[in-house]
N, C-alpha and C. Protein backbone atom coordinates (compact mmCIF):
# COMPACT_ATOMS: atom_id res chain seq x y z
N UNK A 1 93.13 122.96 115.04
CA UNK A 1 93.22 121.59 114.56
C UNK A 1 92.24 120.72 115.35
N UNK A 2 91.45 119.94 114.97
CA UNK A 2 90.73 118.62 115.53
C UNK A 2 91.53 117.50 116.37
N UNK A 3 91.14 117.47 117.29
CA UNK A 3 91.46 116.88 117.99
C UNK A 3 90.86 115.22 117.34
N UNK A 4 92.39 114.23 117.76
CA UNK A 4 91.94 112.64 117.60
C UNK A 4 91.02 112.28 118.46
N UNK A 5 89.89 111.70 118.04
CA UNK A 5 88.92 111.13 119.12
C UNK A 5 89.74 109.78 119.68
N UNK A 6 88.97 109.93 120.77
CA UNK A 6 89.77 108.72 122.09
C UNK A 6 89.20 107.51 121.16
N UNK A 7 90.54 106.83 121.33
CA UNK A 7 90.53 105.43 120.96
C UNK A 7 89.17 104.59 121.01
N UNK A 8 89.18 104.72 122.36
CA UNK A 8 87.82 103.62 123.06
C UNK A 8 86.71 104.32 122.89
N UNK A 9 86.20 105.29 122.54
CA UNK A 9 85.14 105.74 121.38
C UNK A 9 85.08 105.16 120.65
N UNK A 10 85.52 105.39 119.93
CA UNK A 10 85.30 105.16 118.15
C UNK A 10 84.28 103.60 118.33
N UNK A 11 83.81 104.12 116.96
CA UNK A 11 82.86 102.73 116.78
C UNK A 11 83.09 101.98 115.47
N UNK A 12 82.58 100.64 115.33
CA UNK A 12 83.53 99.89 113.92
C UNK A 12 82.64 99.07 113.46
N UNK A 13 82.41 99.53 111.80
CA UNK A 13 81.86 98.63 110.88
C UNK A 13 82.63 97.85 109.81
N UNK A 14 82.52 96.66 110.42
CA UNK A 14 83.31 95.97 109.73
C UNK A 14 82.66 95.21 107.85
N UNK A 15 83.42 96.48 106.95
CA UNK A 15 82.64 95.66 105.91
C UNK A 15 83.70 95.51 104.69
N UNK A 16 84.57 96.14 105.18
CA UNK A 16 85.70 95.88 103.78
C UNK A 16 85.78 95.01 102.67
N UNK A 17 85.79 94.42 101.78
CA UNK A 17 85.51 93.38 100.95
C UNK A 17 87.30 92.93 101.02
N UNK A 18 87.50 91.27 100.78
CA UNK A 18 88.69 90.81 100.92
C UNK A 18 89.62 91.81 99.88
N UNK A 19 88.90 92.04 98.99
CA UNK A 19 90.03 92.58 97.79
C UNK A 19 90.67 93.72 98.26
N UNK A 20 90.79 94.36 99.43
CA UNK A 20 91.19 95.98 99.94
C UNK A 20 92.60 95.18 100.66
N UNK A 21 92.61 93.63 101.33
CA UNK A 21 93.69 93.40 102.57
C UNK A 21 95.33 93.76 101.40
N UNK A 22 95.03 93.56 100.03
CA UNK A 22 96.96 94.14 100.01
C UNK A 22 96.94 95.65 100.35
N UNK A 23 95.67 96.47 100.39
CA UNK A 23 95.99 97.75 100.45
C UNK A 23 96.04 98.07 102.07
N UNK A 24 95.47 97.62 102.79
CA UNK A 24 95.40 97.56 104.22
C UNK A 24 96.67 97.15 104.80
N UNK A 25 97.34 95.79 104.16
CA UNK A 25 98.81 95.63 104.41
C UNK A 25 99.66 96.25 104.27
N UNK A 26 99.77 97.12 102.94
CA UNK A 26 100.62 98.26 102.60
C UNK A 26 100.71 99.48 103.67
N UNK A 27 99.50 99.80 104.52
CA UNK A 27 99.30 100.73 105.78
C UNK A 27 100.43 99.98 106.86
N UNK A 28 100.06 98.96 107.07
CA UNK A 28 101.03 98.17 108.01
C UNK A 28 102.13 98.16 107.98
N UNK A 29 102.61 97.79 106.32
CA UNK A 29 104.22 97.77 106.16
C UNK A 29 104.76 99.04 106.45
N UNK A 30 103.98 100.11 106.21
CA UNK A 30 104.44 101.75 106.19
C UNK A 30 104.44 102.33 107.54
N UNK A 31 103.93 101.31 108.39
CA UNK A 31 103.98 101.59 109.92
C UNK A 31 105.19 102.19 110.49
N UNK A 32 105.73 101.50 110.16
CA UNK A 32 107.66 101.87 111.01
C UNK A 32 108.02 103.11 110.25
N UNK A 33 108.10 103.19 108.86
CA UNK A 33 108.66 104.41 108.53
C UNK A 33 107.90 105.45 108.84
N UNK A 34 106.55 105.32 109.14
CA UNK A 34 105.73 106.62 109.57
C UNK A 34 106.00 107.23 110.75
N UNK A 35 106.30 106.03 111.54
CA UNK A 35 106.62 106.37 112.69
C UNK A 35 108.07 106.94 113.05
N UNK A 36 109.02 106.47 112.30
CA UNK A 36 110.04 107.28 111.92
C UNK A 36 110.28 108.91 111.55
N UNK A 37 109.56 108.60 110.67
CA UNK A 37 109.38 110.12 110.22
C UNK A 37 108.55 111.09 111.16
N UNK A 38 107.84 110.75 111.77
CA UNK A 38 106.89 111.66 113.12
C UNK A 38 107.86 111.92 114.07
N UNK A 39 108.91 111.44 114.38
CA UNK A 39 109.94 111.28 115.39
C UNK A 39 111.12 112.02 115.31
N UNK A 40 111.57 111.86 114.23
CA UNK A 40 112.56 112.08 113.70
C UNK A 40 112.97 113.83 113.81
N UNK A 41 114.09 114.65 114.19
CA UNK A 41 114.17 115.60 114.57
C UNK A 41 113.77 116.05 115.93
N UNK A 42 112.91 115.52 116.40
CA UNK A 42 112.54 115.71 117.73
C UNK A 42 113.66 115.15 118.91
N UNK A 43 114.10 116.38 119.56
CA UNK A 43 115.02 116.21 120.60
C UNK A 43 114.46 115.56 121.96
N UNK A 44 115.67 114.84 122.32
CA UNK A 44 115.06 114.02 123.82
C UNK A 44 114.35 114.43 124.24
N UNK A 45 114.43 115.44 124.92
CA UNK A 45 113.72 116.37 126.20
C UNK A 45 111.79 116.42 125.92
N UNK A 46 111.85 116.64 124.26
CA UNK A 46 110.49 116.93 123.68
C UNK A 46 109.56 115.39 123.76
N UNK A 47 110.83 114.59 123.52
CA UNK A 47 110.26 113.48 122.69
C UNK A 47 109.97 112.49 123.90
N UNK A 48 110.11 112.85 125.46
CA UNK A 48 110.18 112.43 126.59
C UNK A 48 108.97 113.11 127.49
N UNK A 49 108.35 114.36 126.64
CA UNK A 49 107.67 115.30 127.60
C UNK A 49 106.40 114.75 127.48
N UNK A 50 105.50 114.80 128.27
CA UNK A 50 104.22 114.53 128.42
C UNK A 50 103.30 115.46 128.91
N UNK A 51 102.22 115.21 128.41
CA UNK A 51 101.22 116.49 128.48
C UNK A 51 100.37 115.93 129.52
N UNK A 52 100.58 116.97 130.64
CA UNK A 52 99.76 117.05 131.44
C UNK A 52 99.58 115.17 132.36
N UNK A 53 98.66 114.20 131.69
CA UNK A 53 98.72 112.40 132.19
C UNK A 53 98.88 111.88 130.84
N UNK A 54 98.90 112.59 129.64
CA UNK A 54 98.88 111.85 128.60
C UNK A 54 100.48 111.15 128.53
N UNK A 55 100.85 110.14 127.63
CA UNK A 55 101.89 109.87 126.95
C UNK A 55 102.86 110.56 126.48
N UNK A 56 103.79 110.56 126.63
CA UNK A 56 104.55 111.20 125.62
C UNK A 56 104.92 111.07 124.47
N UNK A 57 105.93 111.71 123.13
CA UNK A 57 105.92 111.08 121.84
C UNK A 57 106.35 110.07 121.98
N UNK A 58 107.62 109.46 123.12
CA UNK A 58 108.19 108.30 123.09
C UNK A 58 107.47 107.18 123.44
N UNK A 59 106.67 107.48 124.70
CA UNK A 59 105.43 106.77 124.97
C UNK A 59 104.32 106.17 124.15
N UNK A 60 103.93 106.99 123.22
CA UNK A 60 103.18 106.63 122.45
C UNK A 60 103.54 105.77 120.82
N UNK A 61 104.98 106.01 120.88
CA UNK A 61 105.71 104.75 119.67
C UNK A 61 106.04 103.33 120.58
N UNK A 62 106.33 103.74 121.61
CA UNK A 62 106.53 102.27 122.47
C UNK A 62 105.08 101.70 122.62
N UNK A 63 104.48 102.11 123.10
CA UNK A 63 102.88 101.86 122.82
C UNK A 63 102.67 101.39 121.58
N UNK A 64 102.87 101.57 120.77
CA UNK A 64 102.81 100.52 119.48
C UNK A 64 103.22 99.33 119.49
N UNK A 65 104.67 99.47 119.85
CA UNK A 65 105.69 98.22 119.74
C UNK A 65 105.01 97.36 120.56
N UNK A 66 104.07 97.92 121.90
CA UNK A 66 104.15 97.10 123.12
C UNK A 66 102.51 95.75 122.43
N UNK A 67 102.27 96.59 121.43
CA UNK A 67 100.37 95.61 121.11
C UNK A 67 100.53 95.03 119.97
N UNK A 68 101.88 94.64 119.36
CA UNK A 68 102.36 93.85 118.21
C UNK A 68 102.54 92.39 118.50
N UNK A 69 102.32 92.08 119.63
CA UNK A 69 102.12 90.70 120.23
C UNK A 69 100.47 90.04 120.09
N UNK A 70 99.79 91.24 120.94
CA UNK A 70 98.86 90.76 121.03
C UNK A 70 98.34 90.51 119.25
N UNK A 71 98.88 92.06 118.32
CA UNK A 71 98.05 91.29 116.37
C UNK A 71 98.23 90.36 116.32
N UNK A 72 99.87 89.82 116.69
CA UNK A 72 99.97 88.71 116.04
C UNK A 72 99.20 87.61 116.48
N UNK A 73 99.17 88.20 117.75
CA UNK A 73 98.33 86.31 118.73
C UNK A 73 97.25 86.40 117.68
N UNK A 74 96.51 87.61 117.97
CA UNK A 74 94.90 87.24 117.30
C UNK A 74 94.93 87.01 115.88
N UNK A 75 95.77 87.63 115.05
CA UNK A 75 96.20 86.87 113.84
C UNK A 75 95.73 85.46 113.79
N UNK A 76 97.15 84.74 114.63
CA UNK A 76 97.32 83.49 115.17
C UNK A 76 96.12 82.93 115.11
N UNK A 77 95.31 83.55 115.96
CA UNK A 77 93.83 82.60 116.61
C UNK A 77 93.48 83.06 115.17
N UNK A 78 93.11 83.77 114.28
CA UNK A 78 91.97 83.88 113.05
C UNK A 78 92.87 82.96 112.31
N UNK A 79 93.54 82.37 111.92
CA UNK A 79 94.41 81.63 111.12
C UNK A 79 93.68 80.17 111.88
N UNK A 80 93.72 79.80 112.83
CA UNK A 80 93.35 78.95 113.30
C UNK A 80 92.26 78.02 113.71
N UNK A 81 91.42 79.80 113.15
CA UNK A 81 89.86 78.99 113.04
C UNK A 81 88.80 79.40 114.68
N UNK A 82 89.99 79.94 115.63
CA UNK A 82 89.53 80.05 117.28
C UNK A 82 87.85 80.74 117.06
N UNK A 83 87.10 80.47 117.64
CA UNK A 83 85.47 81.53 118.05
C UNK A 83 85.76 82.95 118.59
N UNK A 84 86.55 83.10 119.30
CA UNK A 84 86.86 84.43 120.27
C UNK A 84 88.47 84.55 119.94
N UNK A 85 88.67 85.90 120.06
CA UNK A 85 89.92 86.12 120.13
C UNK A 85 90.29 86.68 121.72
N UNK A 86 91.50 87.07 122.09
CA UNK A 86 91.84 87.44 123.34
C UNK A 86 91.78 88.66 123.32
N UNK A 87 91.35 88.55 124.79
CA UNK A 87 91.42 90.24 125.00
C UNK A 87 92.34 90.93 125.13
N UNK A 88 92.31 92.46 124.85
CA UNK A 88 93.27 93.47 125.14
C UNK A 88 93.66 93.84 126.91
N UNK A 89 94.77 94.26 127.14
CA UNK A 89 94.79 94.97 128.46
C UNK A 89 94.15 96.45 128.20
N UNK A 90 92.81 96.51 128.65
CA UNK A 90 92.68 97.84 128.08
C UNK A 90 93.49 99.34 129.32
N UNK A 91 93.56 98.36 130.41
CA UNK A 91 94.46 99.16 131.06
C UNK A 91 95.79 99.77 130.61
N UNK A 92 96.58 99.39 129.57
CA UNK A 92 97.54 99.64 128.95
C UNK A 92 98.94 99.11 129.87
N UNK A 93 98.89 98.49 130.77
CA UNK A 93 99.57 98.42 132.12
C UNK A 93 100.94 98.13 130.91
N UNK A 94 101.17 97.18 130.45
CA UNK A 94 102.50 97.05 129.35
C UNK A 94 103.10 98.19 129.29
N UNK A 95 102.25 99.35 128.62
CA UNK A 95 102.82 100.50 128.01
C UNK A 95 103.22 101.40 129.50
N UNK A 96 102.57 101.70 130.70
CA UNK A 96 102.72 102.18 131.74
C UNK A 96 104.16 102.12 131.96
N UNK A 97 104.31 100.61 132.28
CA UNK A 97 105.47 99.65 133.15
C UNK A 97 106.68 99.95 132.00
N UNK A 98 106.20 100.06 131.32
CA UNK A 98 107.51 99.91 130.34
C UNK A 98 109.01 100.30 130.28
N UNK A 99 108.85 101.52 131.02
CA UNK A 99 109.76 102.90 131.02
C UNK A 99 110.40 103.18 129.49
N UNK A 100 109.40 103.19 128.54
CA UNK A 100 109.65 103.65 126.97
C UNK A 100 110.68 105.14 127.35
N UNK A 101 110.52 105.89 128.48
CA UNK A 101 111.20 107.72 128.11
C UNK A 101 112.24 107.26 128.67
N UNK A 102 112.69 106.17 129.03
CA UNK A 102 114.36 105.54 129.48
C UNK A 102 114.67 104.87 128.74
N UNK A 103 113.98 104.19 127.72
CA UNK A 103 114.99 103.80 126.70
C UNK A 103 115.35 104.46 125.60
N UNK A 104 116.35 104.19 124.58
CA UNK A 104 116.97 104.93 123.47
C UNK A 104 115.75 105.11 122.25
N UNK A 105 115.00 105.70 121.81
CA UNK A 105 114.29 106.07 120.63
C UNK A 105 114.55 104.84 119.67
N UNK A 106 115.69 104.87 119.32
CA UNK A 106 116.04 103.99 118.08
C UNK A 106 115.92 102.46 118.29
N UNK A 107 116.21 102.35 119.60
CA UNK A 107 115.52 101.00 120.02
C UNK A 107 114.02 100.44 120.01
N UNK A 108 113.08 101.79 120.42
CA UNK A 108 112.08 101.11 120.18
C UNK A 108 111.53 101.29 118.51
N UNK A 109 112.08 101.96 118.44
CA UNK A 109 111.96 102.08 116.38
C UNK A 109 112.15 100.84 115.61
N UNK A 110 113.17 100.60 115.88
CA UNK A 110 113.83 99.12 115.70
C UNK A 110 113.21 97.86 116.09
N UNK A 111 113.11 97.82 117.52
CA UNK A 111 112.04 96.53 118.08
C UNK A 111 110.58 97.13 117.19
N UNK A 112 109.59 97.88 117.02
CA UNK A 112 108.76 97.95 116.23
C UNK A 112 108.24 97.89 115.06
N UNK A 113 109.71 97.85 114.22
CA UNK A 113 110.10 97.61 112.91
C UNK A 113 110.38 96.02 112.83
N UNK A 114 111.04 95.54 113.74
CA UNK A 114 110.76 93.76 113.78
C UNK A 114 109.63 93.04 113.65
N UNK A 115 109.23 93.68 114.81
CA UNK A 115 107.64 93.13 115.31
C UNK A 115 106.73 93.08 114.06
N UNK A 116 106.14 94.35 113.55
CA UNK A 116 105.60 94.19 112.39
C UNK A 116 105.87 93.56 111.20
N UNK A 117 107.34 93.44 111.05
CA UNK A 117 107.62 92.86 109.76
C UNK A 117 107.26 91.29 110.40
N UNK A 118 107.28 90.65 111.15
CA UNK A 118 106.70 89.33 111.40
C UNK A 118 105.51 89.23 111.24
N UNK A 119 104.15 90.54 111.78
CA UNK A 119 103.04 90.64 111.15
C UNK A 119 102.47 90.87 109.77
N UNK A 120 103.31 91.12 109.62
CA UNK A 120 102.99 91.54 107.99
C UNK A 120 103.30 90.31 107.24
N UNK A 121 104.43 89.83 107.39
CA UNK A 121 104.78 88.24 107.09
C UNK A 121 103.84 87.47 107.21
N UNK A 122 103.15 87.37 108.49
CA UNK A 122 102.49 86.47 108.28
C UNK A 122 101.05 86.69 107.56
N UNK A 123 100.91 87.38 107.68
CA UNK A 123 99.86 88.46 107.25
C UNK A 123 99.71 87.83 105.45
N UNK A 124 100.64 88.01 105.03
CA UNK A 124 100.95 87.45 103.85
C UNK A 124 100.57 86.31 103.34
N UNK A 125 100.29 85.56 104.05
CA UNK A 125 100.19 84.04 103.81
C UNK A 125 98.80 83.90 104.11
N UNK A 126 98.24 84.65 104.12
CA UNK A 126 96.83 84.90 104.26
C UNK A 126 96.05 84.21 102.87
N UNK A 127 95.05 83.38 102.67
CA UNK A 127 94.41 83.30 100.68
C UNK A 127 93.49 84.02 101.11
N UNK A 128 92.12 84.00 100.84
CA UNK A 128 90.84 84.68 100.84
C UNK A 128 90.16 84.19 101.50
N UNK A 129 90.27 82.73 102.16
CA UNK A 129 89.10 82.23 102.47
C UNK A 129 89.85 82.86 104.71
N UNK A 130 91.33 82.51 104.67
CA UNK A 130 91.81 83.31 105.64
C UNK A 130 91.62 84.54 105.94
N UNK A 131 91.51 85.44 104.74
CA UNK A 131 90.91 86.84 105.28
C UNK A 131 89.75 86.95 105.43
N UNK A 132 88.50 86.36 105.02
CA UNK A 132 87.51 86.63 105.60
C UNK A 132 87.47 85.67 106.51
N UNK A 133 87.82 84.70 107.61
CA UNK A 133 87.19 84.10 108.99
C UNK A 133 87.72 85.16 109.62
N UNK A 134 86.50 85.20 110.49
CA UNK A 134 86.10 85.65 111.59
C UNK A 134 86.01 85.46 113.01
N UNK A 135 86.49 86.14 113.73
CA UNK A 135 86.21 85.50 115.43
C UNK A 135 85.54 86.48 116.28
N UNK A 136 84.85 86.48 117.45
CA UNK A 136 84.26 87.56 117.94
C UNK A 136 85.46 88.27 118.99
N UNK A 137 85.28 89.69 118.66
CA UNK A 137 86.20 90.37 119.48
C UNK A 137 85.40 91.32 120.64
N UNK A 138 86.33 90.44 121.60
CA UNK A 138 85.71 90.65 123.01
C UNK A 138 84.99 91.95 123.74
N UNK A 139 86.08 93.50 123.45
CA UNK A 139 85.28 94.17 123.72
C UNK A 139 84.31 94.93 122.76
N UNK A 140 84.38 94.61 121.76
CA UNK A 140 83.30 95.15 120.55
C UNK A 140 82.15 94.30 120.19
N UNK A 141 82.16 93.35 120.86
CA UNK A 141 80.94 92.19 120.84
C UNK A 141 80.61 91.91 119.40
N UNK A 142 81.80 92.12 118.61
CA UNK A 142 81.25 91.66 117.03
C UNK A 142 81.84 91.19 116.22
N UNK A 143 81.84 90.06 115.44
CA UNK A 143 82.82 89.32 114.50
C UNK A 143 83.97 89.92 114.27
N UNK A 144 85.26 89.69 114.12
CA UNK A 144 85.92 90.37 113.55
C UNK A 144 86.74 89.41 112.40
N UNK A 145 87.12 89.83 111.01
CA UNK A 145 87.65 89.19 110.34
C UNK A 145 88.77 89.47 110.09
N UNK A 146 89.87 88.56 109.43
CA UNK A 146 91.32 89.23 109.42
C UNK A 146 91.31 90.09 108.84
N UNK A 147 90.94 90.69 107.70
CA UNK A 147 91.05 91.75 106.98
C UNK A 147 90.54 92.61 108.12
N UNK A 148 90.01 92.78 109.04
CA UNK A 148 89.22 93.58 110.18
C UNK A 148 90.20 94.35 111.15
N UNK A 149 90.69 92.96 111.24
CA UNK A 149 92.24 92.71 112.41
C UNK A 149 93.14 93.54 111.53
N UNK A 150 93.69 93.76 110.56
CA UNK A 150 94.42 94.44 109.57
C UNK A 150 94.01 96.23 109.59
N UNK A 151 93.17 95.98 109.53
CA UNK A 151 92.55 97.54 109.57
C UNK A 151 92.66 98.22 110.75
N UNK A 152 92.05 97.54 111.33
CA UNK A 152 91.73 97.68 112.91
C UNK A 152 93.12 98.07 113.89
N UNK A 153 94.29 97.63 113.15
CA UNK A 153 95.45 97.71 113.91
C UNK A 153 96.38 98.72 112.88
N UNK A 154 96.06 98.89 112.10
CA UNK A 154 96.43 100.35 110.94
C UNK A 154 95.83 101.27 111.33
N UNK A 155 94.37 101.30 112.07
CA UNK A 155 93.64 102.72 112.35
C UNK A 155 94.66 102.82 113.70
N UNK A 156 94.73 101.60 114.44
CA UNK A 156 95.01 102.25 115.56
C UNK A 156 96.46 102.86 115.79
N UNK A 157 97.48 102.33 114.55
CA UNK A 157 98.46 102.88 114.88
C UNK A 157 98.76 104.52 113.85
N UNK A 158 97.67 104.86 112.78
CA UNK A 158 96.87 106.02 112.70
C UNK A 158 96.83 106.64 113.41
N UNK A 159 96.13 106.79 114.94
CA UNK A 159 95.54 106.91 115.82
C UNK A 159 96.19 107.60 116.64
N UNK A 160 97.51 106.76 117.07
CA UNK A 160 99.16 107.26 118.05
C UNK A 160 99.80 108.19 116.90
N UNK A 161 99.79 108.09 115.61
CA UNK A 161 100.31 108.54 115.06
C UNK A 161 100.02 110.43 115.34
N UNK A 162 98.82 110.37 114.72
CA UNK A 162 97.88 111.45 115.17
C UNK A 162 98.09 112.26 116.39
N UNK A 163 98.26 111.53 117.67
CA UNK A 163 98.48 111.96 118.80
C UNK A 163 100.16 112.84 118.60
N UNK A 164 101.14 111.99 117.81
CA UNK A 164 102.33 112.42 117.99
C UNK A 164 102.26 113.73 117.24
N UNK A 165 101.81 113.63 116.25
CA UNK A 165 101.36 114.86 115.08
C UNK A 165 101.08 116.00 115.99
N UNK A 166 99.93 115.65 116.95
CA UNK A 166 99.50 116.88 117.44
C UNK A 166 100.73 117.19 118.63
N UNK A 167 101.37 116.08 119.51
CA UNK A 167 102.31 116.89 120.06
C UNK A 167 102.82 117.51 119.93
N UNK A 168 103.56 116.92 118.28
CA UNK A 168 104.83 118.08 118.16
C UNK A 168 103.73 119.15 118.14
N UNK A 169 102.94 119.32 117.18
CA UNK A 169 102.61 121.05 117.04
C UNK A 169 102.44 121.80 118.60
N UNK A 170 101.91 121.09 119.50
CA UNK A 170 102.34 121.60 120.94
C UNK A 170 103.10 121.85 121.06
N UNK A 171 104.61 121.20 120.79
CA UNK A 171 106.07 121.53 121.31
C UNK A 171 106.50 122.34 120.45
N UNK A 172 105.71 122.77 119.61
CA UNK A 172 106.25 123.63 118.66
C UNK A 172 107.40 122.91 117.49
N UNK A 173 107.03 122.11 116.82
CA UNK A 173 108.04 121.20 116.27
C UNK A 173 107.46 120.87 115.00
N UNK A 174 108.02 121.57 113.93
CA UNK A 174 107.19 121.04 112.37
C UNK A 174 107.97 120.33 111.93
């Protein structure tokens, strides 16, 4: 199997045309149940284990929940018209500190399933002239537009998704 390329690789052309953001939203709304379903059957012990310094499966759904603040801020700021949006912790220190493999699974399922449905909400209220402004995003040095921000946070939770995919098949878990 192919391995997910590291996050902070990847490189991004932003060209989507506005008419794709209900289909890009629909990725978003399907966030929680995807993540559900990747999870789901997987016993504590597995769903707590970590490979080697990586994350674990639990780690890496709390890791979701934990950067649903920051969409929404930058949402926020593209709604608002801001030049720059804020930066990420690219340290992940949130997700570190967290202790996601001490809390209950269903909790962070739940808090992640909130979170987004407020993004997506607002997300909603988006017309056309809102999905295309643009603000520059800090570490990619390049416009980003909401429809961008939409994508951009669907690949990335793609991305963890992917990672969990490949755990289980590590743990032996179809």
């Amino acid at each position: 199997m192919i391995a997910p390329q590291k996050w902070f690789e990847r490189t991004w052309e932003f060209t989507l045309p506005p008419s794709r953001f209900p289909c890009v939203l629909e990725r978003l709304r399907g966030a929680p149940d995807r993540l559900g379903e990747r999870t789901r059957g997987v016993g504590a012990a597995l769903l707590t284990r970590r490979d080697g310094t990586g994350w674990s499966i639990q780690e890496q759904a709390g890791h979701l929940l934990d950067l649903e603040p920051l969409w929404l801020m930058r949402a926020e700021q593209l709604f608002a018209g801001e030049a720059e949006l804020i930066p990420a912790d690219l340290t992940n220190r949130a997700t570190r500190e967290a202790g996601h493999n001490e809390r209950p699974l269903g909790e962070i399922l739940e808090a992640f399933r909130a979170a987004r449905g407020l993004l997506v909400g607002r997300l909603e209220e988006a017309d056309e002239a809102a999905v295309g402004r643009g603000a520059l995003h800090p570490r990619l040095g390049v416009p980003m537009r909401l429809i961008d921000l939409a994508l951009f946070t669907a690949e990335h939770d793609d991305h963890h998704l992917a990672v969990i995919s490949a755990l289980r098949r590590r743990w032996g878990v179809r």
